[in-house]
Protein backbone atom coordinates (compact mmCIF):
# COMPACT_ATOMS: atom_id res chain seq x y z
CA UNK A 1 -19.94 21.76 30.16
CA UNK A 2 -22.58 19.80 31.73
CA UNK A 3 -26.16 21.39 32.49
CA UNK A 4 -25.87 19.69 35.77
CA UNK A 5 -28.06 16.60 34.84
CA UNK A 6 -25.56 14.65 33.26
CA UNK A 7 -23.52 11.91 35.59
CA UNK A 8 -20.52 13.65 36.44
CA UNK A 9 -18.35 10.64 35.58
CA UNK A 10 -19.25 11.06 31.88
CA UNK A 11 -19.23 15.41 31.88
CA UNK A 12 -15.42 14.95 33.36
CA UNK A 13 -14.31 12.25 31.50
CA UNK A 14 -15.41 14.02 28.43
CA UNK A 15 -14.07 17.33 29.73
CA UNK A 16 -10.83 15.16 29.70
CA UNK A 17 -11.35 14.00 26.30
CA UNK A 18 -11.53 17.18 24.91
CA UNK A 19 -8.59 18.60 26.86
CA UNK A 20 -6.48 15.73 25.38
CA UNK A 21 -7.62 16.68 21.54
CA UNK A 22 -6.87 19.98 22.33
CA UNK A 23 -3.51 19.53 23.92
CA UNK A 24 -4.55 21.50 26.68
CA UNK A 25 -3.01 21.00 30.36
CA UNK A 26 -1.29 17.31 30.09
CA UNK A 27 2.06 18.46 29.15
CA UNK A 28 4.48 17.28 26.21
CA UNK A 29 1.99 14.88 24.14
CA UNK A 30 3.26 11.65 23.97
CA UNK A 31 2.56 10.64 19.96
CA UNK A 32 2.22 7.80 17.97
CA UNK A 33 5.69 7.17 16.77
CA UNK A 34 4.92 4.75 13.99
CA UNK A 35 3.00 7.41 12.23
CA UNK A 36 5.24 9.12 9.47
CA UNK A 37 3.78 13.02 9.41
CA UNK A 38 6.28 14.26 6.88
CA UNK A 39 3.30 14.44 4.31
CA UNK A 40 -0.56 13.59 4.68
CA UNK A 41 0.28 10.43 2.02
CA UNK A 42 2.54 9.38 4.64
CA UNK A 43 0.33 10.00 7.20
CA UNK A 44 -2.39 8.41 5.84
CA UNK A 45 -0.99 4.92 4.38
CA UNK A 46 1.06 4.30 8.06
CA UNK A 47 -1.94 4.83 9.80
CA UNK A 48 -3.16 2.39 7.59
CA UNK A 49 -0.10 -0.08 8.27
CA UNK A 50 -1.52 0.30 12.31
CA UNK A 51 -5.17 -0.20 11.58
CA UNK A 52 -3.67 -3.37 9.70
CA UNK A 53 -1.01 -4.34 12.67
CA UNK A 54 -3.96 -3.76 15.26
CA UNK A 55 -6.15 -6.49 13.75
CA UNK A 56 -3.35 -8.85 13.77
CA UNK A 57 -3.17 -8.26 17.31
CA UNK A 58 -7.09 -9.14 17.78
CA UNK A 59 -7.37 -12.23 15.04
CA UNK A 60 -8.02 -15.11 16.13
CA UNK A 61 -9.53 -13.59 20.06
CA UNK A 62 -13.73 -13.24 18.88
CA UNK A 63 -12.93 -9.58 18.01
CA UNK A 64 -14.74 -9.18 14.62
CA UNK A 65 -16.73 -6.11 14.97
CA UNK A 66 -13.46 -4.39 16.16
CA UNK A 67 -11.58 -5.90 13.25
CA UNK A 68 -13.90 -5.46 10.39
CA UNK A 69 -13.99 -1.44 11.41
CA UNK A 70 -10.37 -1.34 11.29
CA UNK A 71 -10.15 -2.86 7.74
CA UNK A 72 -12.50 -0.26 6.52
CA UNK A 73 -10.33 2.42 8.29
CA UNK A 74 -6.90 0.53 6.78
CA UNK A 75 -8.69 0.40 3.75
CA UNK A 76 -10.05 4.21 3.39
CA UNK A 77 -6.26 4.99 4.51
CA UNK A 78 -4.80 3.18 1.96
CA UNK A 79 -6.60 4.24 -1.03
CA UNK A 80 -6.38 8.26 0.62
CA UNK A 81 -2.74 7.74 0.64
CA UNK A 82 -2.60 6.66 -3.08
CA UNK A 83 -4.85 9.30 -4.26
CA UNK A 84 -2.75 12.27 -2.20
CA UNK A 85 0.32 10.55 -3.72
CA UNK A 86 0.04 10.09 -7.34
CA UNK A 87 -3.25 12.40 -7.73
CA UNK A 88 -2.57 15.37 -6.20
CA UNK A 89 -5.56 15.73 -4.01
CA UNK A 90 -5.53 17.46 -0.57
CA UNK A 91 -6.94 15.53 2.97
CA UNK A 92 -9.56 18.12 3.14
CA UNK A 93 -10.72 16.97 -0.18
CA UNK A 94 -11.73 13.64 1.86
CA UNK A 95 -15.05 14.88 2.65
CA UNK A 96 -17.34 11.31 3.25
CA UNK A 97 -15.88 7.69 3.75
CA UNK A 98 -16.53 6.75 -0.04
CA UNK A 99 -14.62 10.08 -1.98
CA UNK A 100 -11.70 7.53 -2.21
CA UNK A 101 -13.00 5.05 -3.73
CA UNK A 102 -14.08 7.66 -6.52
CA UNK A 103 -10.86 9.31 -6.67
CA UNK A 104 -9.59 5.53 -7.03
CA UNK A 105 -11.39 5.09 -10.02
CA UNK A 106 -10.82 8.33 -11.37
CA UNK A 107 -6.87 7.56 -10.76
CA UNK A 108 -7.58 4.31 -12.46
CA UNK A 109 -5.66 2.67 -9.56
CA UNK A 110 -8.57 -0.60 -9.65
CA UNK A 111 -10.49 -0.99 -12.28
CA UNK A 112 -13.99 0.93 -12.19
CA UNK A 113 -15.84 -2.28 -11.66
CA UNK A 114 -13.74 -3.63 -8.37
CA UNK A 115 -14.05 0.08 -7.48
CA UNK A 116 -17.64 -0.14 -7.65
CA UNK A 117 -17.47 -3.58 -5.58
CA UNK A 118 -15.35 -2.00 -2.67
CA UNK A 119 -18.07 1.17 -2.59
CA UNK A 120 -20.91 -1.43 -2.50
CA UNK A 121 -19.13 -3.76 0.14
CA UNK A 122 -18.40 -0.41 2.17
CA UNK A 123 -22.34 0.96 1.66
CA UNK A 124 -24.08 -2.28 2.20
CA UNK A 125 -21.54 -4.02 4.81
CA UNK A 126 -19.89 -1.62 6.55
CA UNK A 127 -23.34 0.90 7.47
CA UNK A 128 -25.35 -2.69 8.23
CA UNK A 129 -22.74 -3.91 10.25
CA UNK A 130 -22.57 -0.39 12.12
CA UNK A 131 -25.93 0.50 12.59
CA UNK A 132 -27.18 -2.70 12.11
CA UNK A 133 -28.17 -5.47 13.89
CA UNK A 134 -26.13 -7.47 12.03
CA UNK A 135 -23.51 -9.86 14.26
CA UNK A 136 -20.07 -10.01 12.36
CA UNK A 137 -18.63 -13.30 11.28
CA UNK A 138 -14.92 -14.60 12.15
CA UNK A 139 -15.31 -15.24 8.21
CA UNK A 140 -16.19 -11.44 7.67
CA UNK A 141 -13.43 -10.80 9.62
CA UNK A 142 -10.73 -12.90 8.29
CA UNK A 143 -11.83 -12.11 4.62
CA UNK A 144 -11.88 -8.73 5.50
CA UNK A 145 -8.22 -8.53 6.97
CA UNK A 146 -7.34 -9.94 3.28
CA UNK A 147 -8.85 -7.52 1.34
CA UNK A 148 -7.71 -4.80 3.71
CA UNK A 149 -4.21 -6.29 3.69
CA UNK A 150 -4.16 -7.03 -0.46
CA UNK A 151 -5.45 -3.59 -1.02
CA UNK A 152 -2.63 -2.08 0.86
CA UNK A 153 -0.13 -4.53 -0.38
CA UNK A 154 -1.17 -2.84 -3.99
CA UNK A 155 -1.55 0.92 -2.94
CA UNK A 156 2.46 0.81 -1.58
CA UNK A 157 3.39 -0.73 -4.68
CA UNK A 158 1.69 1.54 -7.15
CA UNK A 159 2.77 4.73 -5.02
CA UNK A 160 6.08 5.59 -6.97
CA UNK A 161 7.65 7.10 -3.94
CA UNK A 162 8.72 3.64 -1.95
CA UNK A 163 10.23 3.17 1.58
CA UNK A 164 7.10 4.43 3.52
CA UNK A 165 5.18 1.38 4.45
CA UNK A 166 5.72 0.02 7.86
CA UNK A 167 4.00 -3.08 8.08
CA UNK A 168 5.42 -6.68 8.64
């Protein structure tokens, strides 16, 4: 793949990368077993409980960049599984990073105002602490494992179909 200019450290390892997405060459995959794949719900709200178990794992260690991101993804997650739940929507229907929170609202799940809150905290925060040259907070962290963590609380008990979550 490389045009012979490229180090060859990076053109194999990413030769490798894409072998591994593509299953190609390494065997039986060795998966995730946490991850419930019966439906994309499933899917989608235990991948949420890992983003979630993940940042308990890096609390309290100077990790907040790496803990803020995974709130956002437990967060997205979360409020994908409830809409594929209890609103009939497909994953492919999960197009940009802030469809959920509109399909939230639309499912009334939060009100529209918190809705609009979460899509402003995700717009403003999340982009400017990305591509920003912002420096995350251990208070931006820890107030974003809450939310992350409340949000998810609320999303397994509203989904009517129980006995999925896997957190702590």
């Amino acid at each position: 793949m490389s045009n012979g200019s490229d180090p060859t450290a990076v053109a194999d390892a990413l030769d490798a990368a894409i072998d591994a997405f593509n299953e190609a060459g390494h065997g039986v995959p060795t998966r995730e077993t946490a991850i419930d794949t019966d439906t994309d719900w499933k899917t989608q709200l235990t991948k949420s409980c890992r983003l979630l178990a993940a940042t308990d794992h890096l609390a309290g260690n100077g990790y907040y960049t790496a803990t803020i991101e995974l709130c956002f993804g437990a967060t997205e997650r979360s409020v994908e599984a409830y809409a594929l739940a209890e609103g009939g929507d497909e994953l492919r229907d999960f197009h940009d990073h802030t469809h959920c929170y509109d399909r939230a609202a639309t499912l009334g799940l939060l009100t529209r105002d918190t809705i609009a809150d979460l899509k402003d905290l995700y717009d403003t925060n999340r982009t400017g602490s990305y591509y920003g040259g912002r420096r995350p907070t251990e208070q931006q962290a820890t107030t974003m494992r809450r939310l992350s963590e409340s949000l998810h609380t609320h999303v397994t008990n509203q989904i009517r179909e129980g006995g999925v979550c896997i957190c702590d």
